[in-house]
PDB file of N, CA and C in Angstrom:
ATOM      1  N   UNK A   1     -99.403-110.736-138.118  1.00  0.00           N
ATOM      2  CA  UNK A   1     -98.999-111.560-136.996  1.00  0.00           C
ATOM      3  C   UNK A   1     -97.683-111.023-136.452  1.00  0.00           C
ATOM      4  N   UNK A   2     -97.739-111.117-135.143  1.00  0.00           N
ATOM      5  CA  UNK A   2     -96.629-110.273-134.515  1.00  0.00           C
ATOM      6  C   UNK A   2     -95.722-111.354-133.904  1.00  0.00           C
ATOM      7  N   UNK A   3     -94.054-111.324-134.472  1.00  0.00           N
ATOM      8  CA  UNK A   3     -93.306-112.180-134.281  1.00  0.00           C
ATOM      9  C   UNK A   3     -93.130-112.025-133.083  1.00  0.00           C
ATOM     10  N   UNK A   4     -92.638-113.070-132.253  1.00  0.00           N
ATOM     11  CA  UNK A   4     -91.996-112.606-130.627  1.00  0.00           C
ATOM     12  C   UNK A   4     -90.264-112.994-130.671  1.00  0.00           C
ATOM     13  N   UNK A   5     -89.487-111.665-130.466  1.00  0.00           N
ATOM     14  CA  UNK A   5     -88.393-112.228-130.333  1.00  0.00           C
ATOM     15  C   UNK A   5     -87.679-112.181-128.844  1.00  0.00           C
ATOM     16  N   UNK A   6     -86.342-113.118-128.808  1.00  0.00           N
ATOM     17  CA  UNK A   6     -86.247-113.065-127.213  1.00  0.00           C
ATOM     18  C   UNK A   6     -85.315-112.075-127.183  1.00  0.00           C
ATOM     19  N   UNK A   7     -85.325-111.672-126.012  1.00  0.00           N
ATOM     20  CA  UNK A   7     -84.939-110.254-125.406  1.00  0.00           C
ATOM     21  C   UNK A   7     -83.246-111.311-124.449  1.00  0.00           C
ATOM     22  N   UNK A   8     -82.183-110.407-124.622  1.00  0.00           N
ATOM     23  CA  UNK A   8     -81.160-110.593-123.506  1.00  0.00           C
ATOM     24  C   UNK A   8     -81.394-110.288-122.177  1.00  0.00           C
ATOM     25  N   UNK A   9     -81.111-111.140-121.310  1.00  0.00           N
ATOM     26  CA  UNK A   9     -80.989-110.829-119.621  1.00  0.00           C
ATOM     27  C   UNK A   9     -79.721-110.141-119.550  1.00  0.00           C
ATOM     28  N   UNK A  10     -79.823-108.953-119.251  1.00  0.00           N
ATOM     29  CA  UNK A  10     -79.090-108.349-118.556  1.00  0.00           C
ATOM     30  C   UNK A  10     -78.820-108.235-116.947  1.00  0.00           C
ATOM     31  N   UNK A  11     -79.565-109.008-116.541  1.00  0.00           N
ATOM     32  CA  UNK A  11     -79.681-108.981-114.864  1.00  0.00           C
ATOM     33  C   UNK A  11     -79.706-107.488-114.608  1.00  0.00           C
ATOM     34  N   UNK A  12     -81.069-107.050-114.960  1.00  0.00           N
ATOM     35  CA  UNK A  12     -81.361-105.526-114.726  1.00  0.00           C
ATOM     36  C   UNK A  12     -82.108-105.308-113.029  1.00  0.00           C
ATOM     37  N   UNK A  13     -82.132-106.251-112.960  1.00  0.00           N
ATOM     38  CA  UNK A  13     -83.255-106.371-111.942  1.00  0.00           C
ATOM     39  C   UNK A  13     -84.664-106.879-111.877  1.00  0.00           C
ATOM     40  N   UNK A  14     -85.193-107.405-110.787  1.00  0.00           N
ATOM     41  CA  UNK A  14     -86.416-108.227-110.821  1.00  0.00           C
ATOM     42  C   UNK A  14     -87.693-107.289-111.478  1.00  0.00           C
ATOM     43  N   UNK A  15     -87.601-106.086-110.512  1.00  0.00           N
ATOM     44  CA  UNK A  15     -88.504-105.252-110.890  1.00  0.00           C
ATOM     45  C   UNK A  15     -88.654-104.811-112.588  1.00  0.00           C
ATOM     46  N   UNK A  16     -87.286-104.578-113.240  1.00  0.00           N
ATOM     47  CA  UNK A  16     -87.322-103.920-114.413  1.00  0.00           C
ATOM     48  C   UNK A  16     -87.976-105.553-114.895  1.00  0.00           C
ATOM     49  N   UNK A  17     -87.369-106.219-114.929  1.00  0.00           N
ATOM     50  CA  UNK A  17     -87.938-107.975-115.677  1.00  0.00           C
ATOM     51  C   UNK A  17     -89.090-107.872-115.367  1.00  0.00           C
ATOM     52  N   UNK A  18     -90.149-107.816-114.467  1.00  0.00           N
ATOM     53  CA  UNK A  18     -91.538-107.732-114.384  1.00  0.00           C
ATOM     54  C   UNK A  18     -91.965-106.460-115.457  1.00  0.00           C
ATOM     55  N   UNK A  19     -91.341-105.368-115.538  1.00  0.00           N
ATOM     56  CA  UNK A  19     -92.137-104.172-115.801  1.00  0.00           C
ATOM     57  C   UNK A  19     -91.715-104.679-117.466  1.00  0.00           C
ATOM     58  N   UNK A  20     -90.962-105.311-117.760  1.00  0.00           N
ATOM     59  CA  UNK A  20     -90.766-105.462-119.096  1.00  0.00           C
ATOM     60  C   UNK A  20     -91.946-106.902-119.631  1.00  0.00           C
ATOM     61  N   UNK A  21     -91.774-107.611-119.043  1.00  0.00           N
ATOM     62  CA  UNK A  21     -93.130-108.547-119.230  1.00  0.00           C
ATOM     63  C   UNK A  21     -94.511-108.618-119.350  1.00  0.00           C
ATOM     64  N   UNK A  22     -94.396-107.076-118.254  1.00  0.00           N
ATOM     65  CA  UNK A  22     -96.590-106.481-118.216  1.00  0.00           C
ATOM     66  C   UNK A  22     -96.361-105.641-119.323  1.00  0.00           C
ATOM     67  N   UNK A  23     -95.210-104.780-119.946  1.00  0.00           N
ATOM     68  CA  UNK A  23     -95.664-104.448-121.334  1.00  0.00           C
ATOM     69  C   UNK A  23     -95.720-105.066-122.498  1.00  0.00           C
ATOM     70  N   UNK A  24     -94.735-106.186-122.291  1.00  0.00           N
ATOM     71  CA  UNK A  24     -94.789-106.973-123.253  1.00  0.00           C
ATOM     72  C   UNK A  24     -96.078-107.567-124.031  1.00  0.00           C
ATOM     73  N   UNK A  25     -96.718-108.255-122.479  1.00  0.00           N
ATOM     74  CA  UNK A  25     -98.022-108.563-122.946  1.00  0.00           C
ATOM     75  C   UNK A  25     -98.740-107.688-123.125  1.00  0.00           C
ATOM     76  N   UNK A  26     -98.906-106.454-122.886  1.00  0.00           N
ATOM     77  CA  UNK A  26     -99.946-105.489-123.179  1.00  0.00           C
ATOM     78  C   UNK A  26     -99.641-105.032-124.991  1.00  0.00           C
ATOM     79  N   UNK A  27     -98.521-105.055-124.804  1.00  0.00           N
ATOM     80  CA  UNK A  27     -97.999-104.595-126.452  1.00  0.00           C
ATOM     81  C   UNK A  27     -98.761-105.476-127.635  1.00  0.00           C
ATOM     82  N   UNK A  28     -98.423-106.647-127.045  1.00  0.00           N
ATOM     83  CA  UNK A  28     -98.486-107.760-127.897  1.00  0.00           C
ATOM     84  C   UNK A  28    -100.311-108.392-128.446  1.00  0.00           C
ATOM     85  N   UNK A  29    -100.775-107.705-127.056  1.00  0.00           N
ATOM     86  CA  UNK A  29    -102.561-107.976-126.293  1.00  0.00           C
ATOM     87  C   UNK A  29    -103.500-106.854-127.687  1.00  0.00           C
ATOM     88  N   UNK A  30    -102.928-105.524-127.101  1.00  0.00           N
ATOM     89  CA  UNK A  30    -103.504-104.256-127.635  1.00  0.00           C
ATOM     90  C   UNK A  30    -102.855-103.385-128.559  1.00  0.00           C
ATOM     91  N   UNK A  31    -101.542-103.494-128.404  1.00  0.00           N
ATOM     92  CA  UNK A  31    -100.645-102.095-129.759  1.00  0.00           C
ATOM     93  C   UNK A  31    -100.273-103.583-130.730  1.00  0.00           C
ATOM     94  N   UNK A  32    -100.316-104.843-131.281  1.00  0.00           N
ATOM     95  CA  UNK A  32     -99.926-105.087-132.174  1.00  0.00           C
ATOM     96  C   UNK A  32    -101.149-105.444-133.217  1.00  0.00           C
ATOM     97  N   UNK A  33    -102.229-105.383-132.605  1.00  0.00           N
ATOM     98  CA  UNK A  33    -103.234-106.099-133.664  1.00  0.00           C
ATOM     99  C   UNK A  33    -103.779-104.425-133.975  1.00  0.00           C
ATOM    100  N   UNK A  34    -102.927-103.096-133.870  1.00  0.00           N
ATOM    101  CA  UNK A  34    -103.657-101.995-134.305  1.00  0.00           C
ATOM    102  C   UNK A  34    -102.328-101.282-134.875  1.00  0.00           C
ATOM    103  N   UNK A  35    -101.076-102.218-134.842  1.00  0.00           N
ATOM    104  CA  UNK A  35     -99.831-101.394-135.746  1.00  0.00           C
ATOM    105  C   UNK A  35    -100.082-101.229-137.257  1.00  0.00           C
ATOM    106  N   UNK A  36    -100.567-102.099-137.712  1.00  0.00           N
ATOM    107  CA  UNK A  36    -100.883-101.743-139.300  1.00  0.00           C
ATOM    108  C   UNK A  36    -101.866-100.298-139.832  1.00  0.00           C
ATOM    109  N   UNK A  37    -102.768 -99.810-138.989  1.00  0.00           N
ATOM    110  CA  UNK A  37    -103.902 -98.838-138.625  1.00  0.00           C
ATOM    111  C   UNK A  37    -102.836 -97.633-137.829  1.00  0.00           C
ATOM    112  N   UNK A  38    -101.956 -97.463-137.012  1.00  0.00           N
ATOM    113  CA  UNK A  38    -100.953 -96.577-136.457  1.00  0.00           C
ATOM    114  C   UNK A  38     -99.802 -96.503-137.838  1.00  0.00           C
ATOM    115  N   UNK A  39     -99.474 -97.092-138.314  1.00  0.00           N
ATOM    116  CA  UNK A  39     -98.845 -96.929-139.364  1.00  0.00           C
ATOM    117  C   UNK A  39     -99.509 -96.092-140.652  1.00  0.00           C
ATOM    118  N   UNK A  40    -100.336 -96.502-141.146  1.00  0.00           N
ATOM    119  CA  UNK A  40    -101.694 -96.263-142.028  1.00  0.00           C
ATOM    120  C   UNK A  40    -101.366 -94.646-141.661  1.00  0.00           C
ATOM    121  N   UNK A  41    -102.402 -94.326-140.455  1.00  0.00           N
ATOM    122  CA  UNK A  41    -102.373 -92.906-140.367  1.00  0.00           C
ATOM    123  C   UNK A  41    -101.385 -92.255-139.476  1.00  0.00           C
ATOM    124  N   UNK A  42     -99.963 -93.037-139.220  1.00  0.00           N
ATOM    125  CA  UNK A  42     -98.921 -91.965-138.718  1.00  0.00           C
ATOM    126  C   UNK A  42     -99.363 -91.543-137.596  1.00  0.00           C
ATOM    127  N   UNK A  43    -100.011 -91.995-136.925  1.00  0.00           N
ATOM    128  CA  UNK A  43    -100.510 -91.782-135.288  1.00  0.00           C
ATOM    129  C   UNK A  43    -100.748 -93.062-134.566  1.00  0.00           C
ATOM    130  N   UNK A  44    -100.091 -92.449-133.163  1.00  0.00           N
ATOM    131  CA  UNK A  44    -100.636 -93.760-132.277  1.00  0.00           C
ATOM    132  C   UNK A  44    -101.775 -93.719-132.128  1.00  0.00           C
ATOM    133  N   UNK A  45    -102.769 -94.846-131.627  1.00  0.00           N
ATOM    134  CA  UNK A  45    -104.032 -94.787-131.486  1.00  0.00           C
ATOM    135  C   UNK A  45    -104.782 -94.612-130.311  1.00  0.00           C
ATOM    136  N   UNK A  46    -105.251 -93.525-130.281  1.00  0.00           N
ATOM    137  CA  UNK A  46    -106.172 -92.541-129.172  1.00  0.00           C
ATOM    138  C   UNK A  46    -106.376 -93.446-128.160  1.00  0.00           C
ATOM    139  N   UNK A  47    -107.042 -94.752-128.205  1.00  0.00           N
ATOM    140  CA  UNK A  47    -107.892 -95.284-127.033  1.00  0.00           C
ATOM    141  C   UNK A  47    -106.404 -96.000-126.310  1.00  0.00           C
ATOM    142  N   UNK A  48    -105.336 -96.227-126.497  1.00  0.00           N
ATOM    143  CA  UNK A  48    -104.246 -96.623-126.137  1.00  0.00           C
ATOM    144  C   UNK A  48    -103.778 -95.834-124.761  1.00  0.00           C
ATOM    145  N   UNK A  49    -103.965 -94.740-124.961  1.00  0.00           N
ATOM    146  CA  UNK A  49    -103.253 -93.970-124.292  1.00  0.00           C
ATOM    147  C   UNK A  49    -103.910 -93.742-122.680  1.00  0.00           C
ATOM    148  N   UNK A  50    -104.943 -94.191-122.429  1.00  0.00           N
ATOM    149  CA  UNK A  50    -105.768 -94.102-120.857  1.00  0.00           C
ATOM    150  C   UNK A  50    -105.246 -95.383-120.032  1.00  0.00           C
ATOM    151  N   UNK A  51    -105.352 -96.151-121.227  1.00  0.00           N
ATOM    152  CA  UNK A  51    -104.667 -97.919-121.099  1.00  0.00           C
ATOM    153  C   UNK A  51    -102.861 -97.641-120.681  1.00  0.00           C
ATOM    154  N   UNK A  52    -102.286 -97.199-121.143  1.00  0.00           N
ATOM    155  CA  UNK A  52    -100.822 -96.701-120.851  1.00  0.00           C
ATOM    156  C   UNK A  52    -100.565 -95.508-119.770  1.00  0.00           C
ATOM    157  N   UNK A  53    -101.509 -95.074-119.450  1.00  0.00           N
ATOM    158  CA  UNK A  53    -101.808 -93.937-117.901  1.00  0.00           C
ATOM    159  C   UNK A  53    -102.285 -95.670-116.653  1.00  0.00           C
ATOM    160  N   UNK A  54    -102.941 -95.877-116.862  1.00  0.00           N
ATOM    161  CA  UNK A  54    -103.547 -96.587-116.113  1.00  0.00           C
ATOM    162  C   UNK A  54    -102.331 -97.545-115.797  1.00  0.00           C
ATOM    163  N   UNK A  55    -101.509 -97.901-116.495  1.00  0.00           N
ATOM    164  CA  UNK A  55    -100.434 -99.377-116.586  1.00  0.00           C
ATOM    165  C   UNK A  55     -99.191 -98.231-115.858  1.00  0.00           C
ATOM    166  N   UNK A  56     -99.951 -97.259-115.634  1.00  0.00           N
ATOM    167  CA  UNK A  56     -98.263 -96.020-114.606  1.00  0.00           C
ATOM    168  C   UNK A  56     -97.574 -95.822-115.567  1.00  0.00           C
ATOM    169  N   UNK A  57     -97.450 -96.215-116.900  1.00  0.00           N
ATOM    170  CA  UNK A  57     -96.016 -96.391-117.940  1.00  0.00           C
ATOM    171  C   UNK A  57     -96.519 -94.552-118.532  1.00  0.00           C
ATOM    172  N   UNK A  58     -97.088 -93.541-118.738  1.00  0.00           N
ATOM    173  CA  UNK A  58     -96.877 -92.384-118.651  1.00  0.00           C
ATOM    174  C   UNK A  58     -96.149 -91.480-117.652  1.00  0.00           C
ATOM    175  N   UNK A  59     -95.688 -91.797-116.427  1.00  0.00           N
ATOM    176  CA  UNK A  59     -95.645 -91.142-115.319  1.00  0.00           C
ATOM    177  C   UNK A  59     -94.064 -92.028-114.794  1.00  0.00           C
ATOM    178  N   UNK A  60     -93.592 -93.099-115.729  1.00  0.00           N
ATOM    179  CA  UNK A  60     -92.485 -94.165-114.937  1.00  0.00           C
ATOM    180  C   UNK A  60     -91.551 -93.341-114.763  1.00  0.00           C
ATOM    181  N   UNK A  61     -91.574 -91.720-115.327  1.00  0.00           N
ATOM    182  CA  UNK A  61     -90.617 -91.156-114.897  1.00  0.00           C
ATOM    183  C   UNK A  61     -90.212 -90.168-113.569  1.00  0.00           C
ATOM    184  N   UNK A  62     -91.628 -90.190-113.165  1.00  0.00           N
ATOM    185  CA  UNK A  62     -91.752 -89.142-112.752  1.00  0.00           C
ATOM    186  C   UNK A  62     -92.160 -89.283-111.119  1.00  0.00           C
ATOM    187  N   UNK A  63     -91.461 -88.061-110.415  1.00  0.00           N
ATOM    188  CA  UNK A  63     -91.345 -88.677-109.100  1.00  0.00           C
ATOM    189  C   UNK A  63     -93.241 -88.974-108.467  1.00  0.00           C
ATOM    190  N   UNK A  64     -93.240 -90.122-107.680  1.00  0.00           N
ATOM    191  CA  UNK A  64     -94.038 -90.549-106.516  1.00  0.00           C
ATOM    192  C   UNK A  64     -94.825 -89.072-106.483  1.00  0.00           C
ATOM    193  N   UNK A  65     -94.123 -88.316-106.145  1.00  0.00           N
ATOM    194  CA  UNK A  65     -94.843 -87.157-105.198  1.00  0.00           C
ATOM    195  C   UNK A  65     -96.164 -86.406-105.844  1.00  0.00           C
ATOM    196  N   UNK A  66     -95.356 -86.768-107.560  1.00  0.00           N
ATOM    197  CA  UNK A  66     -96.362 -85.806-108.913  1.00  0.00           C
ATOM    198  C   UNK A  66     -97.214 -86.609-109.051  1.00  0.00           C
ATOM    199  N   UNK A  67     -97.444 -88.023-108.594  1.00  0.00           N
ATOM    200  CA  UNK A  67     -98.426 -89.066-108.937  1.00  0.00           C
ATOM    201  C   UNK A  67     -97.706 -89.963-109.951  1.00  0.00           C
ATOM    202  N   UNK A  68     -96.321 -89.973-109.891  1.00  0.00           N
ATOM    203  CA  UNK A  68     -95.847 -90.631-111.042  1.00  0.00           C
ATOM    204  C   UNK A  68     -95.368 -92.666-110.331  1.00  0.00           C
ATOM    205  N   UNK A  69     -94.602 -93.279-110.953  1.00  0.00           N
ATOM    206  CA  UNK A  69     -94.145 -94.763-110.296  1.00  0.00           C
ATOM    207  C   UNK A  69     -92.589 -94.399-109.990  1.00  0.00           C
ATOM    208  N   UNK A  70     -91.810 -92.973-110.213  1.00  0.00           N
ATOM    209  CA  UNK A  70     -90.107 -93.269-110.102  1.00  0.00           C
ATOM    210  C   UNK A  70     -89.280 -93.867-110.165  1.00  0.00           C
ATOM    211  N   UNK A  71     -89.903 -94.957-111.395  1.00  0.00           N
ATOM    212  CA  UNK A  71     -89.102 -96.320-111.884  1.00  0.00           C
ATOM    213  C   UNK A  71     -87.520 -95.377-112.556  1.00  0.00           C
ATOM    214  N   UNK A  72     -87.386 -94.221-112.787  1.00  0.00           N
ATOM    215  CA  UNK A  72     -86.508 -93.923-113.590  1.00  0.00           C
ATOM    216  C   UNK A  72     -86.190 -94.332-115.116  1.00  0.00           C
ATOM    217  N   UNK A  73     -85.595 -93.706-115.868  1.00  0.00           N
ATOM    218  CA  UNK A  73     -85.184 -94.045-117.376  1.00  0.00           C
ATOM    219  C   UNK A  73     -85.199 -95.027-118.056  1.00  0.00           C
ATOM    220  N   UNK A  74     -84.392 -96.291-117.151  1.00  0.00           N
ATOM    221  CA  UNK A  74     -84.199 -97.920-117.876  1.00  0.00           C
ATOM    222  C   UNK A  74     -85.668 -98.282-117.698  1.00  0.00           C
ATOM    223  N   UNK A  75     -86.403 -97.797-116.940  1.00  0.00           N
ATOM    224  CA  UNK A  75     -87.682 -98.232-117.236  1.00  0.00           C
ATOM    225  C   UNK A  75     -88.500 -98.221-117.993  1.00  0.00           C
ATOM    226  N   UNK A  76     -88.065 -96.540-118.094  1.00  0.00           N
ATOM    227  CA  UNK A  76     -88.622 -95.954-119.536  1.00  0.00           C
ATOM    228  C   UNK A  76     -88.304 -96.328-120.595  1.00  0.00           C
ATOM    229  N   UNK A  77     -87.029 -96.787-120.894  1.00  0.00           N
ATOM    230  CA  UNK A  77     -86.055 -97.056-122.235  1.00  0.00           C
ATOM    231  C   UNK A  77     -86.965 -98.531-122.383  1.00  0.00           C
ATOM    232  N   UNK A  78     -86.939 -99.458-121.386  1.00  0.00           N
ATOM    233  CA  UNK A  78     -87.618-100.741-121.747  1.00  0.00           C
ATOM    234  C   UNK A  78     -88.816-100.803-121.787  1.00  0.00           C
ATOM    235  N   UNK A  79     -89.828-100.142-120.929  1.00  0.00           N
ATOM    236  CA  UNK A  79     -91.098-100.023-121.509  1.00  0.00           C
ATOM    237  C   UNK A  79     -91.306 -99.794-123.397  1.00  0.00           C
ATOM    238  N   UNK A  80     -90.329 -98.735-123.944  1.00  0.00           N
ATOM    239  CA  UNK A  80     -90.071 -97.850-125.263  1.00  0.00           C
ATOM    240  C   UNK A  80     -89.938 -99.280-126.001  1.00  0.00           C
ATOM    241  N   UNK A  81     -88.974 -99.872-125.726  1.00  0.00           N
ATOM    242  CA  UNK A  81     -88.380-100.890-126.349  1.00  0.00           C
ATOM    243  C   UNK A  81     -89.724-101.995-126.776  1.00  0.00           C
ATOM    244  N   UNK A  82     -90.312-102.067-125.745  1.00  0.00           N
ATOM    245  CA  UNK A  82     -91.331-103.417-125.542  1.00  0.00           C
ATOM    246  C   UNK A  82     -92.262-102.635-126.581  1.00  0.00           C
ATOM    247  N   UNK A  83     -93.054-101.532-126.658  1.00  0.00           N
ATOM    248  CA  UNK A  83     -93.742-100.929-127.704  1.00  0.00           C
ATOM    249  C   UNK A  83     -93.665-100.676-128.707  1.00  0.00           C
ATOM    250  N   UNK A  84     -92.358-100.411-128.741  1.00  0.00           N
ATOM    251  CA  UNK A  84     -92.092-100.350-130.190  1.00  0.00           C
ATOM    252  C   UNK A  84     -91.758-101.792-131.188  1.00  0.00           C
ATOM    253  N   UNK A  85     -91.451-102.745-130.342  1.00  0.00           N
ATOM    254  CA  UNK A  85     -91.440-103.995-130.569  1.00  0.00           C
ATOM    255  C   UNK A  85     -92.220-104.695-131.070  1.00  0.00           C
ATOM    256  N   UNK A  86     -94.032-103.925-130.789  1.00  0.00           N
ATOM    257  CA  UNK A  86     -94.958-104.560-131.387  1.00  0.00           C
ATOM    258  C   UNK A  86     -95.758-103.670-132.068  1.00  0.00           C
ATOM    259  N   UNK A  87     -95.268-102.684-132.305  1.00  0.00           N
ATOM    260  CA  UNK A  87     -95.611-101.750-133.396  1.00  0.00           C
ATOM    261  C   UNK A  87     -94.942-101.860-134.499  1.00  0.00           C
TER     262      UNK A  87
END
């Protein structure tokens, strides 16, 4: 069972607060009922990863132009945060 703990407002912005909430629940939905099995064999788990292309969170770094969202770093850092949270 995956604890939920609360996160500080930093008044990062609306956008980063949304993008931290759709991973949250996705974390919490799909990467926590398969952390014990990612742990087990020291790998993240394969079918995760089309699911994390699809949610833009592969590409949050990367400019618009490459097909990416250009959320920049804190996006990245909090997406990281929210995953690893339920792993």
């Amino acid at each position: 069972m995956t604890t939920h703990y609360p996160t500080l407002n930093f008044d990062l912005g609306e956008d980063i607060d949304m993008l931290r909430e759709h991973v949250r629940q996705f974390a919490l939905n799909e990467i926590a009922p398969l952390a014990s099995q990612a742990d087990e064999e020291n790998a993240f788990p394969n079918q995760l990863w089309p699911k994390l292309g699809d949610m833009g969170l592969l590409g949050v770094t990367v400019s618009e132009q490459y097909g990416g969202s250009e959320m920049g770093y804190l996006a990245h850092t909090v997406a990281m945060e929210e995953i690893s949270r339920a792993s």
